[in-house]
PDB file of N, CA and C in Angstrom:
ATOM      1  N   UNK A   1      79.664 140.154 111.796  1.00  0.00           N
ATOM      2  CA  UNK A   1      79.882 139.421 113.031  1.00  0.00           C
ATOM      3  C   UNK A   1      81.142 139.884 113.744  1.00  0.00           C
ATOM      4  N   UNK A   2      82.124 140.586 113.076  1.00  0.00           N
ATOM      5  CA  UNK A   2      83.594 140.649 113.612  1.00  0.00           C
ATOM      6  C   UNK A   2      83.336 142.056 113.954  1.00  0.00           C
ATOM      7  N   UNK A   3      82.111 143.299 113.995  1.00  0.00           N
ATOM      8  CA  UNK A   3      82.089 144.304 114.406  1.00  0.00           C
ATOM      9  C   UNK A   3      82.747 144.528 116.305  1.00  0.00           C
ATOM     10  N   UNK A   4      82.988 145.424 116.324  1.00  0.00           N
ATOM     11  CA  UNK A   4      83.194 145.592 118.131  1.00  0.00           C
ATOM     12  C   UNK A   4      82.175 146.007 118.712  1.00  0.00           C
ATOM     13  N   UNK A   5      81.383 146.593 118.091  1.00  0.00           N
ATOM     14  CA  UNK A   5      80.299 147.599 118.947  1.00  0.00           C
ATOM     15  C   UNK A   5      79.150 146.806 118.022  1.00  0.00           C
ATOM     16  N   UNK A   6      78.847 145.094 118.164  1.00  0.00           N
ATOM     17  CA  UNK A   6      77.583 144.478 117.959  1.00  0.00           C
ATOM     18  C   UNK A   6      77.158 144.571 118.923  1.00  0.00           C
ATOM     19  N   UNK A   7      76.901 144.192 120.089  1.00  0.00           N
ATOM     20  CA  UNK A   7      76.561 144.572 121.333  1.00  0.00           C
ATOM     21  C   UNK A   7      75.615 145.682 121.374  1.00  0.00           C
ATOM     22  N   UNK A   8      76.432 146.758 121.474  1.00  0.00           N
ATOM     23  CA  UNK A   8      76.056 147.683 121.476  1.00  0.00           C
ATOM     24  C   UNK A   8      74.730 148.494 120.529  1.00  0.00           C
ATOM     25  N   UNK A   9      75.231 147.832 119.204  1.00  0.00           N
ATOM     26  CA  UNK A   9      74.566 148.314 118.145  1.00  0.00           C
ATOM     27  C   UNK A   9      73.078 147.518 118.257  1.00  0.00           C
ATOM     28  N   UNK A  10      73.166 146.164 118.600  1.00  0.00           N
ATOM     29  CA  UNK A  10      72.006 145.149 118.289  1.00  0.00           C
ATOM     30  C   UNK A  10      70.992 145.499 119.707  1.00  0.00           C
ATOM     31  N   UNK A  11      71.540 145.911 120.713  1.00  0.00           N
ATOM     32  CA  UNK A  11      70.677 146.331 122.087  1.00  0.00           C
ATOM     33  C   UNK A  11      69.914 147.744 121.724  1.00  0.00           C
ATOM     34  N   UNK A  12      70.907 148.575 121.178  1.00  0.00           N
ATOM     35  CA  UNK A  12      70.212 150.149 120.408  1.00  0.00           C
ATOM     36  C   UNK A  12      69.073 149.346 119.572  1.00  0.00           C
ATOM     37  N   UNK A  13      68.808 148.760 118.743  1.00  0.00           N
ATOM     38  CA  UNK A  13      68.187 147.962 117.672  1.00  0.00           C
ATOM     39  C   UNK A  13      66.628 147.712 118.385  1.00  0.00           C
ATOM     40  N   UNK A  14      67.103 146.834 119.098  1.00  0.00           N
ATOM     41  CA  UNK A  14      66.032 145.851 119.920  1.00  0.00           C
ATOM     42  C   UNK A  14      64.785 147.096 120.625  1.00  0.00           C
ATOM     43  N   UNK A  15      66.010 148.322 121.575  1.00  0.00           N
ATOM     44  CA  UNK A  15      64.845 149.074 122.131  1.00  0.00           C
ATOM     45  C   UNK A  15      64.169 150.048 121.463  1.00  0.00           C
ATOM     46  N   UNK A  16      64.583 150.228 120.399  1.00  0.00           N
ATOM     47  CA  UNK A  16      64.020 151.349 119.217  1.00  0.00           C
ATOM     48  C   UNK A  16      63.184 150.771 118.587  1.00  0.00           C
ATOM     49  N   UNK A  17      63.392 149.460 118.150  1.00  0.00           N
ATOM     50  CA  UNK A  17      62.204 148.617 117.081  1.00  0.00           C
ATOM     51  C   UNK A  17      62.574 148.769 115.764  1.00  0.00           C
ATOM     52  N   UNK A  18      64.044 148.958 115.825  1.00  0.00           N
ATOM     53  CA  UNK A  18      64.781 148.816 114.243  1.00  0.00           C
ATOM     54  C   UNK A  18      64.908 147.603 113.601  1.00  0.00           C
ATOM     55  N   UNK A  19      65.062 147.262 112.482  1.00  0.00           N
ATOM     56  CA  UNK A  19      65.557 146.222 111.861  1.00  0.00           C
ATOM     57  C   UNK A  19      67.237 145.773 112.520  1.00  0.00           C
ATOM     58  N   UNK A  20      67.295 144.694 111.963  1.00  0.00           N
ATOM     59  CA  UNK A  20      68.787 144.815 112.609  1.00  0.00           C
ATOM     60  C   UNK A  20      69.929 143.868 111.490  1.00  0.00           C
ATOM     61  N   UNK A  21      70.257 143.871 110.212  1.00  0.00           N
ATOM     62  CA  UNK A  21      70.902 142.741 109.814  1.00  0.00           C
ATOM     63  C   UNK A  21      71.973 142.965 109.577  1.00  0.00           C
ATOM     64  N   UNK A  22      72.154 141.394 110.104  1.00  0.00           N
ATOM     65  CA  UNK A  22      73.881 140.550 110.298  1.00  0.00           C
ATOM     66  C   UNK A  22      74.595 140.129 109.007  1.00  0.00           C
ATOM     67  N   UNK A  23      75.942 140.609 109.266  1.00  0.00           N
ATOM     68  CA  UNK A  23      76.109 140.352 107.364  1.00  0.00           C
ATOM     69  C   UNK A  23      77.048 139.102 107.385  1.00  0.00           C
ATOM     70  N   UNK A  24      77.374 138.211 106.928  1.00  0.00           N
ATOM     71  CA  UNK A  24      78.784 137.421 106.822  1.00  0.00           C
ATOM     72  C   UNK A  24      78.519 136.568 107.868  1.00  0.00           C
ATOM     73  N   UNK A  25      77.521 135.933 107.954  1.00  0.00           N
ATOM     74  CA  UNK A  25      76.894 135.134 109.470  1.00  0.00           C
ATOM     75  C   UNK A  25      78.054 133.753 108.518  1.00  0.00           C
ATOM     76  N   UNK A  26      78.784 132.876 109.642  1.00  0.00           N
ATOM     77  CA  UNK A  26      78.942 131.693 109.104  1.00  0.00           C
ATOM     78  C   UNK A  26      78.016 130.559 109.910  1.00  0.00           C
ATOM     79  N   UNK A  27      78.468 129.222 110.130  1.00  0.00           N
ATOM     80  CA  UNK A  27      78.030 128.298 110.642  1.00  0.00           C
ATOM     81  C   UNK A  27      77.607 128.372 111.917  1.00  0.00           C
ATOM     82  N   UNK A  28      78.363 129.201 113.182  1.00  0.00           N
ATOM     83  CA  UNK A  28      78.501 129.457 114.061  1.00  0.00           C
ATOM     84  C   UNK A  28      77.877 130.893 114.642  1.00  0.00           C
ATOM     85  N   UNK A  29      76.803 131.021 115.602  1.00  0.00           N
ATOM     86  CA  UNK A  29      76.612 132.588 116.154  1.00  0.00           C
ATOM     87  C   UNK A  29      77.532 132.522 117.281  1.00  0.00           C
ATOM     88  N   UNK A  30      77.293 133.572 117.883  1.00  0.00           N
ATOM     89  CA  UNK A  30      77.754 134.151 119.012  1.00  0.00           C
ATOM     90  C   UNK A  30      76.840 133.689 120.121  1.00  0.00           C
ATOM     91  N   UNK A  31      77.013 133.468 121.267  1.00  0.00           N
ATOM     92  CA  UNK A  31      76.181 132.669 122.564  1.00  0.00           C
ATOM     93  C   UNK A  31      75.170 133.901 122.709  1.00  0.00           C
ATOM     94  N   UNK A  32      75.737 135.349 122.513  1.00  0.00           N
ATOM     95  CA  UNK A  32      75.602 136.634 122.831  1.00  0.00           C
ATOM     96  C   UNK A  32      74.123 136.662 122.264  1.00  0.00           C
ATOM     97  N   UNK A  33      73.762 136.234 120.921  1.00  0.00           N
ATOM     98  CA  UNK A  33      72.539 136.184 120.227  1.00  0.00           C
ATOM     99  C   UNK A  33      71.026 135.149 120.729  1.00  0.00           C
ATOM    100  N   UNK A  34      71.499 134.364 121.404  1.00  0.00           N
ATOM    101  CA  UNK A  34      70.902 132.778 121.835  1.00  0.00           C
ATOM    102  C   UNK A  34      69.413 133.578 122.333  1.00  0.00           C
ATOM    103  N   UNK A  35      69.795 134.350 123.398  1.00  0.00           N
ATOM    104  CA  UNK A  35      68.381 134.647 123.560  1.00  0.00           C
ATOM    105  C   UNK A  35      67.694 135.735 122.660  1.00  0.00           C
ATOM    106  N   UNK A  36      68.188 136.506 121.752  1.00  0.00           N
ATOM    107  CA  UNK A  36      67.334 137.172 121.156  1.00  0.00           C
ATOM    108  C   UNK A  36      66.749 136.108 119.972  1.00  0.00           C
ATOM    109  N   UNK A  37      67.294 134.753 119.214  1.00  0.00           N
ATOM    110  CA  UNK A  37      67.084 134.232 118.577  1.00  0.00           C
ATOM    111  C   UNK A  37      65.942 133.103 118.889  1.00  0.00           C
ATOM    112  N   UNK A  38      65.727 133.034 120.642  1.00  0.00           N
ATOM    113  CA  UNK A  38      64.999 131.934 120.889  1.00  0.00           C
ATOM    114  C   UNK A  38      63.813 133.062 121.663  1.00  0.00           C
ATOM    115  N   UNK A  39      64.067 134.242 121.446  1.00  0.00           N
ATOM    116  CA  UNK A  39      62.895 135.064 121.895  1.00  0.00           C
ATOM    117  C   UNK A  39      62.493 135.161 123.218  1.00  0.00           C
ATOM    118  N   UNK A  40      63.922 134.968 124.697  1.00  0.00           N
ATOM    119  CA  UNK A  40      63.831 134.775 125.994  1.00  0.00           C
ATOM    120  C   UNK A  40      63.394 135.913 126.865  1.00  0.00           C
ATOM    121  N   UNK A  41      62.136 136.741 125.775  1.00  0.00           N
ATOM    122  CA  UNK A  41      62.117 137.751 126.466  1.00  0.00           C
ATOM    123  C   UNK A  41      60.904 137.643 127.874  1.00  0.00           C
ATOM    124  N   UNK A  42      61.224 138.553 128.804  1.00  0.00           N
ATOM    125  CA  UNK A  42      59.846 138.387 130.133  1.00  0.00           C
ATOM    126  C   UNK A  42      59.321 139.799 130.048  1.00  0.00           C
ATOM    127  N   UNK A  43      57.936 139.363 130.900  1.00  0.00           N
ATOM    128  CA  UNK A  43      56.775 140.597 130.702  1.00  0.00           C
ATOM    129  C   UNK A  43      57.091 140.947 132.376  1.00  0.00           C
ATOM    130  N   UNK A  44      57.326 142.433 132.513  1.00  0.00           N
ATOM    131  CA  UNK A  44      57.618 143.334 133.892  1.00  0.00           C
ATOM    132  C   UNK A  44      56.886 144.125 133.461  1.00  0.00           C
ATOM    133  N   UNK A  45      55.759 144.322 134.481  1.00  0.00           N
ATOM    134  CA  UNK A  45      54.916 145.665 134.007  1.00  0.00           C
ATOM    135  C   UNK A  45      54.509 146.495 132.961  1.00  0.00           C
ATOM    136  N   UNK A  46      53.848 145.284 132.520  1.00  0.00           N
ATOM    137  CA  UNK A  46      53.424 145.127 130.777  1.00  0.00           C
ATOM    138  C   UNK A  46      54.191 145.628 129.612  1.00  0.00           C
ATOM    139  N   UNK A  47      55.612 145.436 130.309  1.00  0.00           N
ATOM    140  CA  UNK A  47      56.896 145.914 128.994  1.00  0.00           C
ATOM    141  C   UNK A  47      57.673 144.753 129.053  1.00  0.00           C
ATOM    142  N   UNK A  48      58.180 144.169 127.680  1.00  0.00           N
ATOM    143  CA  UNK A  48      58.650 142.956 127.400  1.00  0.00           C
ATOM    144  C   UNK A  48      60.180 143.444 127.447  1.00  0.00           C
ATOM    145  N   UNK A  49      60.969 142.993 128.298  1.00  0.00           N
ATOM    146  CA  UNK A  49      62.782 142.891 128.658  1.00  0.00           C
ATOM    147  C   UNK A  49      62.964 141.518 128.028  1.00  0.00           C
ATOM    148  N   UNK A  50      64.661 141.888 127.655  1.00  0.00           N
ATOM    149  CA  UNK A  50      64.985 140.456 127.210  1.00  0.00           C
ATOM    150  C   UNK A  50      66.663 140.825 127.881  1.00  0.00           C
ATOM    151  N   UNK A  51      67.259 139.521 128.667  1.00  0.00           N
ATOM    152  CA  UNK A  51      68.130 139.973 128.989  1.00  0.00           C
ATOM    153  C   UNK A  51      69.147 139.218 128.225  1.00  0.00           C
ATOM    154  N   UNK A  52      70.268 140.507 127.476  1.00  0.00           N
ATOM    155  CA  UNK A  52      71.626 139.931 126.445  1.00  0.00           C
ATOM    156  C   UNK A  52      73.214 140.317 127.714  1.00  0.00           C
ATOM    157  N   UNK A  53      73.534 139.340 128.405  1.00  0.00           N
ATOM    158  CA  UNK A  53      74.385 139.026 129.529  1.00  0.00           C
ATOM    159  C   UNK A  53      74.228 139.799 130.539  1.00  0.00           C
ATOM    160  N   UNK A  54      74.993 141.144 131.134  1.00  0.00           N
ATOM    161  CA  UNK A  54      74.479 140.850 132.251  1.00  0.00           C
ATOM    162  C   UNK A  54      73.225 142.093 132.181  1.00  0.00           C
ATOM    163  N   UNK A  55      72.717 143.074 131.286  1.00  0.00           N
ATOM    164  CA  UNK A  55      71.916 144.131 131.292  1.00  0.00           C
ATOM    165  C   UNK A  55      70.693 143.533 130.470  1.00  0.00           C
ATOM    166  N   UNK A  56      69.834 144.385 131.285  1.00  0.00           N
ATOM    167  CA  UNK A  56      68.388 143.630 130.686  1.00  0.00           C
ATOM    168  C   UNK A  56      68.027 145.428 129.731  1.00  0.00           C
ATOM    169  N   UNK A  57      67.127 144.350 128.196  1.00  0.00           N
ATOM    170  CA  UNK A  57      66.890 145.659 127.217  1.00  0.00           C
ATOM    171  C   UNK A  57      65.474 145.727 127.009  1.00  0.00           C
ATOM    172  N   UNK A  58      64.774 146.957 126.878  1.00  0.00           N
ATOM    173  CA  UNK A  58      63.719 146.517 126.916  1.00  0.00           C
ATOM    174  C   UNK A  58      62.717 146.294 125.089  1.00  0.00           C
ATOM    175  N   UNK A  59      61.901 145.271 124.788  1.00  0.00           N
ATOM    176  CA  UNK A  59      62.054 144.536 123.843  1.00  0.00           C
ATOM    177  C   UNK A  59      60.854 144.952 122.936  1.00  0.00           C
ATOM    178  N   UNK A  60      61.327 145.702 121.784  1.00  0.00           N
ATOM    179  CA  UNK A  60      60.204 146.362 121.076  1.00  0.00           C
ATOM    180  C   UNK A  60      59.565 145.068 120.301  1.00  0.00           C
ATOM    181  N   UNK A  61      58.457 145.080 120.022  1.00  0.00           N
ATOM    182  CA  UNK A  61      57.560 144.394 118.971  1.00  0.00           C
ATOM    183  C   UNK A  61      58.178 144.529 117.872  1.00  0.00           C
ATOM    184  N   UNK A  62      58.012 145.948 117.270  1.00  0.00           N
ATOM    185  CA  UNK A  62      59.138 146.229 115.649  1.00  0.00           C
ATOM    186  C   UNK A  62      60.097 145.729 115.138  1.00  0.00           C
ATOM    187  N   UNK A  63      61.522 145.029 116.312  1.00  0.00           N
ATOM    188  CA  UNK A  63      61.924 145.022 116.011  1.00  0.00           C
ATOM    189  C   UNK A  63      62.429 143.685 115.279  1.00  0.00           C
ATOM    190  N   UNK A  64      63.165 143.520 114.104  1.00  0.00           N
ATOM    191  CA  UNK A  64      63.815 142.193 113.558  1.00  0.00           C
ATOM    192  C   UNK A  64      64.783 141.905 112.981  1.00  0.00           C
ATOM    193  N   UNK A  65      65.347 140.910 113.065  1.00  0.00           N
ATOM    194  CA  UNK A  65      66.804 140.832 112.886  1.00  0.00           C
ATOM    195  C   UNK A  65      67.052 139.848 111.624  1.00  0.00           C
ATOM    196  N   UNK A  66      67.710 140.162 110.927  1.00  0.00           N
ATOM    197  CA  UNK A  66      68.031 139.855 109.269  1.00  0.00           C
ATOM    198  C   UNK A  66      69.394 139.068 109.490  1.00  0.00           C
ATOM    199  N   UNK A  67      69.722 138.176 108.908  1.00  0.00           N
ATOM    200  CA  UNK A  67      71.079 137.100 108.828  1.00  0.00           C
ATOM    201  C   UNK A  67      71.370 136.910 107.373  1.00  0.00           C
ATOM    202  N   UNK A  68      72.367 137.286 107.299  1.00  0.00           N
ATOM    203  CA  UNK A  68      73.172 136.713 105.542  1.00  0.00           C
ATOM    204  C   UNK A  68      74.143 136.541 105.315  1.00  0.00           C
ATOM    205  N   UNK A  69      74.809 135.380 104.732  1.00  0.00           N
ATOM    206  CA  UNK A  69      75.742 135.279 104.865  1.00  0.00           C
ATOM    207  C   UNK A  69      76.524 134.335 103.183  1.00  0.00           C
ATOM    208  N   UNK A  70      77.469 134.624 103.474  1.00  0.00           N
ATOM    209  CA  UNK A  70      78.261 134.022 101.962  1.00  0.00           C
ATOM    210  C   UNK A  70      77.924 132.510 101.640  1.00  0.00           C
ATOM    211  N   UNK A  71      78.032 131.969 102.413  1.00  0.00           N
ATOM    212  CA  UNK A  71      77.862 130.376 102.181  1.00  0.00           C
ATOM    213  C   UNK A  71      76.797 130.067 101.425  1.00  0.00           C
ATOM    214  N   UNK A  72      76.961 129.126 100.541  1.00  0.00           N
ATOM    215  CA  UNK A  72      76.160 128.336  99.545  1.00  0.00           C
ATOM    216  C   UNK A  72      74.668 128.046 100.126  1.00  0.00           C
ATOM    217  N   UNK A  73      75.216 127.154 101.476  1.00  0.00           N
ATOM    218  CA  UNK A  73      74.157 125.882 101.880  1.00  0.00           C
ATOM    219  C   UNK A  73      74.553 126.218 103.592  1.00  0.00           C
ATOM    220  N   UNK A  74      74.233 126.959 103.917  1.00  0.00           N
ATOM    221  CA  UNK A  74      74.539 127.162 105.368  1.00  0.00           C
ATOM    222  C   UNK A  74      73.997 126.081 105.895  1.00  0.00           C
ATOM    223  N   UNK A  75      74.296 125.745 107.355  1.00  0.00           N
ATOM    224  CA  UNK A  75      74.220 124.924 108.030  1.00  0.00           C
ATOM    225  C   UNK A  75      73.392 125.234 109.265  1.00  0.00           C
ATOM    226  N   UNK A  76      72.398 125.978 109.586  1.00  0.00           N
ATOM    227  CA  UNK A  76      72.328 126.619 110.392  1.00  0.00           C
ATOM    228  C   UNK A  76      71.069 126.190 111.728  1.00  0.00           C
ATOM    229  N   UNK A  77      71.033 126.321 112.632  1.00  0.00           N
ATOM    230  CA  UNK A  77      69.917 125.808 113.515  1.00  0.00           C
ATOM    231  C   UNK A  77      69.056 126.632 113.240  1.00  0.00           C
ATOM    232  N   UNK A  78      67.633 125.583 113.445  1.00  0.00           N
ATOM    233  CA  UNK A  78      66.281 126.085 113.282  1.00  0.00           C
ATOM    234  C   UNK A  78      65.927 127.193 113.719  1.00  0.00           C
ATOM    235  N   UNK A  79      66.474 127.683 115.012  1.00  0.00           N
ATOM    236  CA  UNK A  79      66.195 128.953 115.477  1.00  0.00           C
ATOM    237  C   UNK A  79      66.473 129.870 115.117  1.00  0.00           C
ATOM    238  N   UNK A  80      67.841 129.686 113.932  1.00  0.00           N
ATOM    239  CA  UNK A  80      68.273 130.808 113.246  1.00  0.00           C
ATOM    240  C   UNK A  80      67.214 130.967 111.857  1.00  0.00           C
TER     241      UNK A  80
END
């Protein structure tokens, strides 16, 4: 979570159709994640975009995103 280039790395992720996992997740995400976690993606000319602030990515099927983290008993919302 404390990487600099998540951003960066998780948008590369999304348009390739890579896996993507988060290591050391605590209680709390990043706002930055909200829509890839609630799946806010839209259909433009039968290609699925999802937009993560202000650049829109465009949104492979393949891809999925892995969360793990140290805590016992995380606390975490359903969407996660």
């Amino acid at each position: 979570m404390g990487d600099k280039d998540l951003r960066l790395s998780i948008t590369d992720a999304i348009s390739s159709g890579f896996p993507f996992i988060l290591e050391n997740v605590e209680n709390e995400m990043d706002p930055f994640l909200n829509p890839i976690l609630d799946k806010q993606y839209s259909i433009k000319n039968r290609k699925k975009t999802i937009k993560l602030g202000s650049e829109e990515v465009e949104w492979n099927d393949e891809f999925y995103m892995y969360c793990t983290s140290r805590l016992t008993n995380p606390s975490w919302s359903p969407e996660l």
